[in-house]
C-alpha atoms as a PDB file:
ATOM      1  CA  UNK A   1    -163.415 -20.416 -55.348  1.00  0.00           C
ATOM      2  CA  UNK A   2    -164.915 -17.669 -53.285  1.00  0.00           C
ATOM      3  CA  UNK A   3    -162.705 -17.094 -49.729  1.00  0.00           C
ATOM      4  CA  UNK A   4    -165.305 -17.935 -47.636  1.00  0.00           C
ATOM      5  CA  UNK A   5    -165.527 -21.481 -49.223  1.00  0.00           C
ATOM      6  CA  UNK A   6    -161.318 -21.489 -48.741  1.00  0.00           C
ATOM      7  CA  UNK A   7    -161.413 -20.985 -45.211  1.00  0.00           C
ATOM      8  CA  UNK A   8    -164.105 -23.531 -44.163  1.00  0.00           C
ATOM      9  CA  UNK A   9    -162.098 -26.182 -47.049  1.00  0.00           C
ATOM     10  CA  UNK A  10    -159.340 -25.256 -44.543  1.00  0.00           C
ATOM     11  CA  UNK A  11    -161.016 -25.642 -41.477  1.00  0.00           C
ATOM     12  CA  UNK A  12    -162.077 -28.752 -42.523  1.00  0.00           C
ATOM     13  CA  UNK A  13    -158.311 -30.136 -43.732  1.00  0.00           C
ATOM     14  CA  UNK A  14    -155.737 -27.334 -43.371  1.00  0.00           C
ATOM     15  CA  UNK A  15    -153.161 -27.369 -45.877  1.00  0.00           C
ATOM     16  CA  UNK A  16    -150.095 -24.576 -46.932  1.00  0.00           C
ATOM     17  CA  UNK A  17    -149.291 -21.435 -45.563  1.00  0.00           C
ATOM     18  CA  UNK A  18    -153.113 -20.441 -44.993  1.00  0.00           C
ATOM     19  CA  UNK A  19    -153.265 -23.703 -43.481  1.00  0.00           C
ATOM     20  CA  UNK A  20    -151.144 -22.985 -40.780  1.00  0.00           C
ATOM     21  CA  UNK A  21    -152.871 -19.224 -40.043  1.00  0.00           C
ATOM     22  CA  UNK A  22    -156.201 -21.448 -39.681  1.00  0.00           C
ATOM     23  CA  UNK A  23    -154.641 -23.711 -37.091  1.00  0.00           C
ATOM     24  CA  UNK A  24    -153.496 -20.654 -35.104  1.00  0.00           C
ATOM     25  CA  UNK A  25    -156.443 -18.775 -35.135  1.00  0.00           C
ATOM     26  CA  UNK A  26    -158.656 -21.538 -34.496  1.00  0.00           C
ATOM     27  CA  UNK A  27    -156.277 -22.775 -31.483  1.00  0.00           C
ATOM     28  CA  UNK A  28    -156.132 -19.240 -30.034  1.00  0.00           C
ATOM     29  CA  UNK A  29    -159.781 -18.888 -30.225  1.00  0.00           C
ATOM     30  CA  UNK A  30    -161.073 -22.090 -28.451  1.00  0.00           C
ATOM     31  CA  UNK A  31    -158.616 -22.009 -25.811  1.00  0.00           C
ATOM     32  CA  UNK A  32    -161.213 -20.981 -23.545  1.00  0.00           C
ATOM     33  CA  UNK A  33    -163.817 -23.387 -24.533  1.00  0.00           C
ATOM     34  CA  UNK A  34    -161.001 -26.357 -24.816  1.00  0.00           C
ATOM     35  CA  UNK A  35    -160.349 -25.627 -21.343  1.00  0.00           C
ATOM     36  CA  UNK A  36    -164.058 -25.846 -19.985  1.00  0.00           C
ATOM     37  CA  UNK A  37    -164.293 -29.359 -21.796  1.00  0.00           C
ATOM     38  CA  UNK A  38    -161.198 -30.926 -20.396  1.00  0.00           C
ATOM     39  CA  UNK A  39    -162.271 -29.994 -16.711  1.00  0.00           C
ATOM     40  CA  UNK A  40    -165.072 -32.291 -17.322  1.00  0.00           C
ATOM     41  CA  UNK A  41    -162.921 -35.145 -17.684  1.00  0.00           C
ATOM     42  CA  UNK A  42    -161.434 -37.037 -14.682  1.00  0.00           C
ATOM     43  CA  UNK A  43    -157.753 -38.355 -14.988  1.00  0.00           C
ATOM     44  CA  UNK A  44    -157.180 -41.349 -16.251  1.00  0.00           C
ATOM     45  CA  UNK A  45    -154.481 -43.623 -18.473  1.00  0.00           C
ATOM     46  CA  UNK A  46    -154.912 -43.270 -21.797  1.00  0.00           C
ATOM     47  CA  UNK A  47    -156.532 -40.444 -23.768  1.00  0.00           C
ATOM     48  CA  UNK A  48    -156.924 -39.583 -27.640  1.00  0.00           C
ATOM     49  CA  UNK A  49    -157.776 -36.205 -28.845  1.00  0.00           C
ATOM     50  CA  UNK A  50    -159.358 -36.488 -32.152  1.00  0.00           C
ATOM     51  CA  UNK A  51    -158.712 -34.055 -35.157  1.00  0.00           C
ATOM     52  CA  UNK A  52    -156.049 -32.534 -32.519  1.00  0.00           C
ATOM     53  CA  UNK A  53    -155.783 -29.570 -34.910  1.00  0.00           C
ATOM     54  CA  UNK A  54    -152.103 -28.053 -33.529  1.00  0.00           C
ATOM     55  CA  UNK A  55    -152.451 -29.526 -30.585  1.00  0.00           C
ATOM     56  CA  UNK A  56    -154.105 -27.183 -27.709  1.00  0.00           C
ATOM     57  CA  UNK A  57    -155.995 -29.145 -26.326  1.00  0.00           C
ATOM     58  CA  UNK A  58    -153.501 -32.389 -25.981  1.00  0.00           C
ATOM     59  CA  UNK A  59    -150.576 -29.704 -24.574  1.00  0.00           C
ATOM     60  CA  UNK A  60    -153.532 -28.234 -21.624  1.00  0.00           C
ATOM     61  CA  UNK A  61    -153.787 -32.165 -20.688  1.00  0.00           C
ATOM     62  CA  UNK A  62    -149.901 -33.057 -21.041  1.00  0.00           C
ATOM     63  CA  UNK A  63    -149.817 -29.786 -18.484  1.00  0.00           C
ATOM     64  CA  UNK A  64    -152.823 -30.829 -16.612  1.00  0.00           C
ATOM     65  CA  UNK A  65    -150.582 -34.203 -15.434  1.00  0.00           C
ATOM     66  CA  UNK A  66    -153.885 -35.794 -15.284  1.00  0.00           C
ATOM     67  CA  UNK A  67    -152.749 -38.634 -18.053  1.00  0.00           C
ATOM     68  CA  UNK A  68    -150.451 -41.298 -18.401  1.00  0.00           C
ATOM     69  CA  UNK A  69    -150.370 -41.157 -22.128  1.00  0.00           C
ATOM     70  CA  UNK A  70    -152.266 -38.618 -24.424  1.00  0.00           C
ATOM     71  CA  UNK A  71    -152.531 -39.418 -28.159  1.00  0.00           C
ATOM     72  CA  UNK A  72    -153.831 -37.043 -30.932  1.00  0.00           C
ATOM     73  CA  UNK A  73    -154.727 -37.805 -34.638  1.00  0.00           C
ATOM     74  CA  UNK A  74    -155.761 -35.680 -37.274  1.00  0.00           C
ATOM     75  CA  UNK A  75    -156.470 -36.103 -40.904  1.00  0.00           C
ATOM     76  CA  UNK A  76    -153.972 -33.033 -41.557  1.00  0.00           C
ATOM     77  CA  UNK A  77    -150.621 -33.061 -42.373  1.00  0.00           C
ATOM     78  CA  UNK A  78    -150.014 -29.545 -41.525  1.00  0.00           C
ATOM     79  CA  UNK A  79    -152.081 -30.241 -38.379  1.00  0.00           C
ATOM     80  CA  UNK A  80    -150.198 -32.810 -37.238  1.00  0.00           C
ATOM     81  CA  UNK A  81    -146.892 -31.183 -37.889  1.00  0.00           C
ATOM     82  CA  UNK A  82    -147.846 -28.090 -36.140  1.00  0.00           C
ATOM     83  CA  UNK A  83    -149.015 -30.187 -32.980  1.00  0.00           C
ATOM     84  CA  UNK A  84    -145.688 -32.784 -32.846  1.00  0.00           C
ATOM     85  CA  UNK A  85    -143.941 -28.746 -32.394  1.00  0.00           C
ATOM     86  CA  UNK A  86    -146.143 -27.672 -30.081  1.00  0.00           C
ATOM     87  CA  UNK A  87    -145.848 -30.440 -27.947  1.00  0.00           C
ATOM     88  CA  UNK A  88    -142.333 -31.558 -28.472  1.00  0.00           C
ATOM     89  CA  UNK A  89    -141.029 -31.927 -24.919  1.00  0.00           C
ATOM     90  CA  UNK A  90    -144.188 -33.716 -24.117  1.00  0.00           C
ATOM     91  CA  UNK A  91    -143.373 -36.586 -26.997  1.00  0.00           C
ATOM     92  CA  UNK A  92    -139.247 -36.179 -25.511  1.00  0.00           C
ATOM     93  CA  UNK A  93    -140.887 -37.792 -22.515  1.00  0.00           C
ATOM     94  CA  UNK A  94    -143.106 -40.053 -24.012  1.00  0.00           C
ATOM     95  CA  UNK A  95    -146.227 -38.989 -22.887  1.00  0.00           C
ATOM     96  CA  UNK A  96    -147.573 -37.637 -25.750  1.00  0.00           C
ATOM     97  CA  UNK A  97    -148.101 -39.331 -28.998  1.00  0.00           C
ATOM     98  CA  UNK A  98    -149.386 -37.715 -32.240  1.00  0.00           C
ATOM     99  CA  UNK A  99    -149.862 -39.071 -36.037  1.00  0.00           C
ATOM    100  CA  UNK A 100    -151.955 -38.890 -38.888  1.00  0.00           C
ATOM    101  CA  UNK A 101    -154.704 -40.548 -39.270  1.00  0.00           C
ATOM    102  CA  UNK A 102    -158.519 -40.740 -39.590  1.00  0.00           C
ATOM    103  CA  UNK A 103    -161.877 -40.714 -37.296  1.00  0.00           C
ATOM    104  CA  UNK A 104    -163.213 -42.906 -39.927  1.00  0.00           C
ATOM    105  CA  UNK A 105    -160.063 -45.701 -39.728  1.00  0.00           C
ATOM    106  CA  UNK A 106    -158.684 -45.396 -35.610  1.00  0.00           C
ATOM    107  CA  UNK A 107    -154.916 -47.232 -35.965  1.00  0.00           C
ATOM    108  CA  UNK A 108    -155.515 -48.361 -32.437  1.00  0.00           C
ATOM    109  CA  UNK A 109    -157.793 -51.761 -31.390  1.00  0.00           C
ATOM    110  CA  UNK A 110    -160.114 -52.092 -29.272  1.00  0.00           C
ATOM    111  CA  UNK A 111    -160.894 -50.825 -25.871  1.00  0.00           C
ATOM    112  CA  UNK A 112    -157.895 -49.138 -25.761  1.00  0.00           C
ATOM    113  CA  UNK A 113    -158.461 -45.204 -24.331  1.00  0.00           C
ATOM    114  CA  UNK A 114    -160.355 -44.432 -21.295  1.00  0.00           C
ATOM    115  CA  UNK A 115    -161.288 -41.248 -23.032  1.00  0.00           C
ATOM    116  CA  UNK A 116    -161.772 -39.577 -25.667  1.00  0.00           C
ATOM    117  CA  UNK A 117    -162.173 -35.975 -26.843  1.00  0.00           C
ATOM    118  CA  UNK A 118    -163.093 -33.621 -29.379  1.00  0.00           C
ATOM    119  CA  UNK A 119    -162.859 -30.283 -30.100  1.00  0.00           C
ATOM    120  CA  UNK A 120    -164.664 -28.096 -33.297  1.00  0.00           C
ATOM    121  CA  UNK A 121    -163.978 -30.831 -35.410  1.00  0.00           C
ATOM    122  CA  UNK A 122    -167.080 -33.501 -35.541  1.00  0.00           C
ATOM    123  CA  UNK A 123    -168.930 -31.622 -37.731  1.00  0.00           C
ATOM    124  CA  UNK A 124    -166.431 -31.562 -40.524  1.00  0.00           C
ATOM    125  CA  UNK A 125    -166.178 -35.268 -40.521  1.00  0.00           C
ATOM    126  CA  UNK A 126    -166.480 -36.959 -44.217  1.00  0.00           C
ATOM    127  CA  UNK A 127    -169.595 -39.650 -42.195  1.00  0.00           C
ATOM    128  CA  UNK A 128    -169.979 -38.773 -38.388  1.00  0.00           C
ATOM    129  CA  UNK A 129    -171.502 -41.637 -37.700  1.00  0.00           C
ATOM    130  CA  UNK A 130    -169.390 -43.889 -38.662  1.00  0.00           C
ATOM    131  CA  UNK A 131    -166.781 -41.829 -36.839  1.00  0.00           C
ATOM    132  CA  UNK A 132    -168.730 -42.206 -33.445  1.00  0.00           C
ATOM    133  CA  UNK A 133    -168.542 -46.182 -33.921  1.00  0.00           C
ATOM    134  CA  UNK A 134    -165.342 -45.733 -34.331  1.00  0.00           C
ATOM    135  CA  UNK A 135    -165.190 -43.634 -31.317  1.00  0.00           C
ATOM    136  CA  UNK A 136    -166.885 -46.215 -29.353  1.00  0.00           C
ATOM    137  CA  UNK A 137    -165.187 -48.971 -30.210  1.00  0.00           C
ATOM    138  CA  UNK A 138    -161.534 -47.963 -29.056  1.00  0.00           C
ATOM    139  CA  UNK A 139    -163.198 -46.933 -25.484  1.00  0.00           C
ATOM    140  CA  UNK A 140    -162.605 -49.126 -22.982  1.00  0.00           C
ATOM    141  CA  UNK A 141    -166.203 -49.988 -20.913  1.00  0.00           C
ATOM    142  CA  UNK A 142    -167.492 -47.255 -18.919  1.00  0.00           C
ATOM    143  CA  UNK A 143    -164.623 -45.177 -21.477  1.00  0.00           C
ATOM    144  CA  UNK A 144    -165.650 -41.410 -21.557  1.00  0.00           C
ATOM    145  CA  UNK A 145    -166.295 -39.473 -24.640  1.00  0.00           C
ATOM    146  CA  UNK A 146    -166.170 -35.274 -24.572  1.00  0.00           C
ATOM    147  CA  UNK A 147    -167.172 -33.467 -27.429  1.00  0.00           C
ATOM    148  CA  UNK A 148    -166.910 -29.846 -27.331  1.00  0.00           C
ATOM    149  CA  UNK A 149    -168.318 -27.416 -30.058  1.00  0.00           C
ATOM    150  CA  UNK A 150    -170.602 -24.078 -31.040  1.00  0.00           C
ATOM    151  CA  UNK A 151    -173.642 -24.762 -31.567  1.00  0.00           C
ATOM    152  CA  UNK A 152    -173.799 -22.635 -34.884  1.00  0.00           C
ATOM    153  CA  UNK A 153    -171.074 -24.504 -36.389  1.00  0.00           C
ATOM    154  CA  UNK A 154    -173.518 -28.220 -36.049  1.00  0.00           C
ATOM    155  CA  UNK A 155    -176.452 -26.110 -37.331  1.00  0.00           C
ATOM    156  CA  UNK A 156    -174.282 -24.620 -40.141  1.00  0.00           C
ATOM    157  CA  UNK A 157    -172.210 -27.583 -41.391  1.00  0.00           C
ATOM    158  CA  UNK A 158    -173.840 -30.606 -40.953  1.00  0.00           C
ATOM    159  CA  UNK A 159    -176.660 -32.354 -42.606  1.00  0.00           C
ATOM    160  CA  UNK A 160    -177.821 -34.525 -40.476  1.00  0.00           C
ATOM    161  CA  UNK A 161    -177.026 -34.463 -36.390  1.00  0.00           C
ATOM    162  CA  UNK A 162    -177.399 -30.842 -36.918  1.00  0.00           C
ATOM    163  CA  UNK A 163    -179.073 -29.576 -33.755  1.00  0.00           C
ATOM    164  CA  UNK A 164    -178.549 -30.190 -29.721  1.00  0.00           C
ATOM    165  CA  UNK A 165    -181.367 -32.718 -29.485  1.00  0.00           C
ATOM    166  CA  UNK A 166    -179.590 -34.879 -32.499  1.00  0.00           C
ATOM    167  CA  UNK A 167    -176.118 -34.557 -31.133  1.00  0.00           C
ATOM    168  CA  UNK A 168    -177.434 -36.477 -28.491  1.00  0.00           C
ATOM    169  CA  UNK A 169    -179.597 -38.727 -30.776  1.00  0.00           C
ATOM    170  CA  UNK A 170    -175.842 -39.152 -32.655  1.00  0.00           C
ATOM    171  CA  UNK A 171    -174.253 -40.606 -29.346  1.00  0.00           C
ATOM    172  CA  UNK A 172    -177.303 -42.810 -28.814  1.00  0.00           C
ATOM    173  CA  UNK A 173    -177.333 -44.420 -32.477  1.00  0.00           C
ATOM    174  CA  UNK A 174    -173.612 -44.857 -31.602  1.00  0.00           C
ATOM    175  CA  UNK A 175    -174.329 -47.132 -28.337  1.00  0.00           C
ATOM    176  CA  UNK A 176    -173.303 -44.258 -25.963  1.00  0.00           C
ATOM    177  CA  UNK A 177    -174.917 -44.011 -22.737  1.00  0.00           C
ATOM    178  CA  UNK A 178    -175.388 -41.757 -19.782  1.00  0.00           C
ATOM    179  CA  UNK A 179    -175.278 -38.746 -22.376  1.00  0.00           C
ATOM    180  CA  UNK A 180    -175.075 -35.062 -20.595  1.00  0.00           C
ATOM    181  CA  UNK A 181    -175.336 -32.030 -22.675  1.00  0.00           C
ATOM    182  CA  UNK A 182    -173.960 -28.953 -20.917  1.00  0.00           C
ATOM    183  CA  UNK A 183    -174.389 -25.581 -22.095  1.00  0.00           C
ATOM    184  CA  UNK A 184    -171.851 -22.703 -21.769  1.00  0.00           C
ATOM    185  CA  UNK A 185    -172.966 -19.257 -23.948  1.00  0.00           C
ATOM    186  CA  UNK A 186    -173.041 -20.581 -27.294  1.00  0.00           C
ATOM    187  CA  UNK A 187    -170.776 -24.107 -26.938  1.00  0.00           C
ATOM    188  CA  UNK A 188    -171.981 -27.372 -25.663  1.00  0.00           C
ATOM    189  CA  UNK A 189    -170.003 -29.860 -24.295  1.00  0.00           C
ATOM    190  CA  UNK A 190    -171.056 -33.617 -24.519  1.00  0.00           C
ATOM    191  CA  UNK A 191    -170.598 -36.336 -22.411  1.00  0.00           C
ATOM    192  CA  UNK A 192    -171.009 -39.928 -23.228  1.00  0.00           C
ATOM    193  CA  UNK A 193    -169.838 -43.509 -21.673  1.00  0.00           C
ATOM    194  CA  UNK A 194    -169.288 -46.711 -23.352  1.00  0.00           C
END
């Protein structure tokens, strides 16, 4: 397998000791970006950060103190691992929560979070569609969903939903409304309500 091939298959699930060098790089990297899309989203309850990666973007909100209770899942292991460390003293005090798990399967019922977010990861997901439902469901009504990415990244990985105009056509065949697509350089950030 060619490298190039090894680091998007570990972009996708990281796993192992290059793995764990993804996570860091990709966490240092869209710090900035992570940022931008959390100041979109007002405070609230409950919160799930899906595919958390190692957990950036769920330890700026624990710091924010904007959230009651901020939950992360993520398909990876290693991901998962490296985000429970990075945000020990935030699940110490039991306000942060993070397991593995699936887009496609949410462990939690519905109309649970009052937002959602999302970070580089939608466009690795095995059916996004399906994910988005699943999305949806576990909002609460008027629930907020914030997806963050680069645009290239949609263009380059997905099949379908792989432009601006069909993220937004994604979020409407997934029953979300009031969608707002902001730009910033070469990331959008998406905004959705139940």
């Amino acid at each position: 397998m060619k490298l190039w091939q090894k680091l998007i298959d570990q972009s996708k699930v990281p796993t192992g000791r290059l793995g764990r060098m993804m996570l860091r790089v990709m966490g240092n990297a869209y710090y900035s970006m992570t940022a931008w899309g959390l100041s979109k989203l007002d405070a609230c309850d409950r919160v799930l950060d899906v595919g958390c990666g190692a957990g950036g973007a769920i330890f700026q909100m624990a710091k924010s103190n904007k959230f009651k209770s901020i939950y992360g899942i993520d398909i990876s292991q290693e991901s998962v691992k490296l985000a429970q460390t990075k945000n020990r003293d935030f699940i110490k005090n039991d306000l942060v929560k993070i397991i593995e798990a699936s887009v496609l399967a949410i462990p939690f019922e519905d109309n649970y979070f009052e937002a959602v977010t999302t970070f580089h990861s939608h466009y690795h997901w095995a059916d996004v569609l399906v994910a988005m439902k699943e999305i949806h469901r576990v909002l609460k009504p008027n629930g907020c969903l914030v997806l963050v990415s680069e645009v290239y990244k949609i263009e380059y990985h997905m099949k379908e939903y792989n432009s601006v105009i069909k993220t937004r056509d994604l979020l409407t065949n997934s029953k979300f409304t009031n969608i707002n697509i902001l730009k910033n350089a070469n990331s959008i950030c998406v905004i959705g309500y139940k």
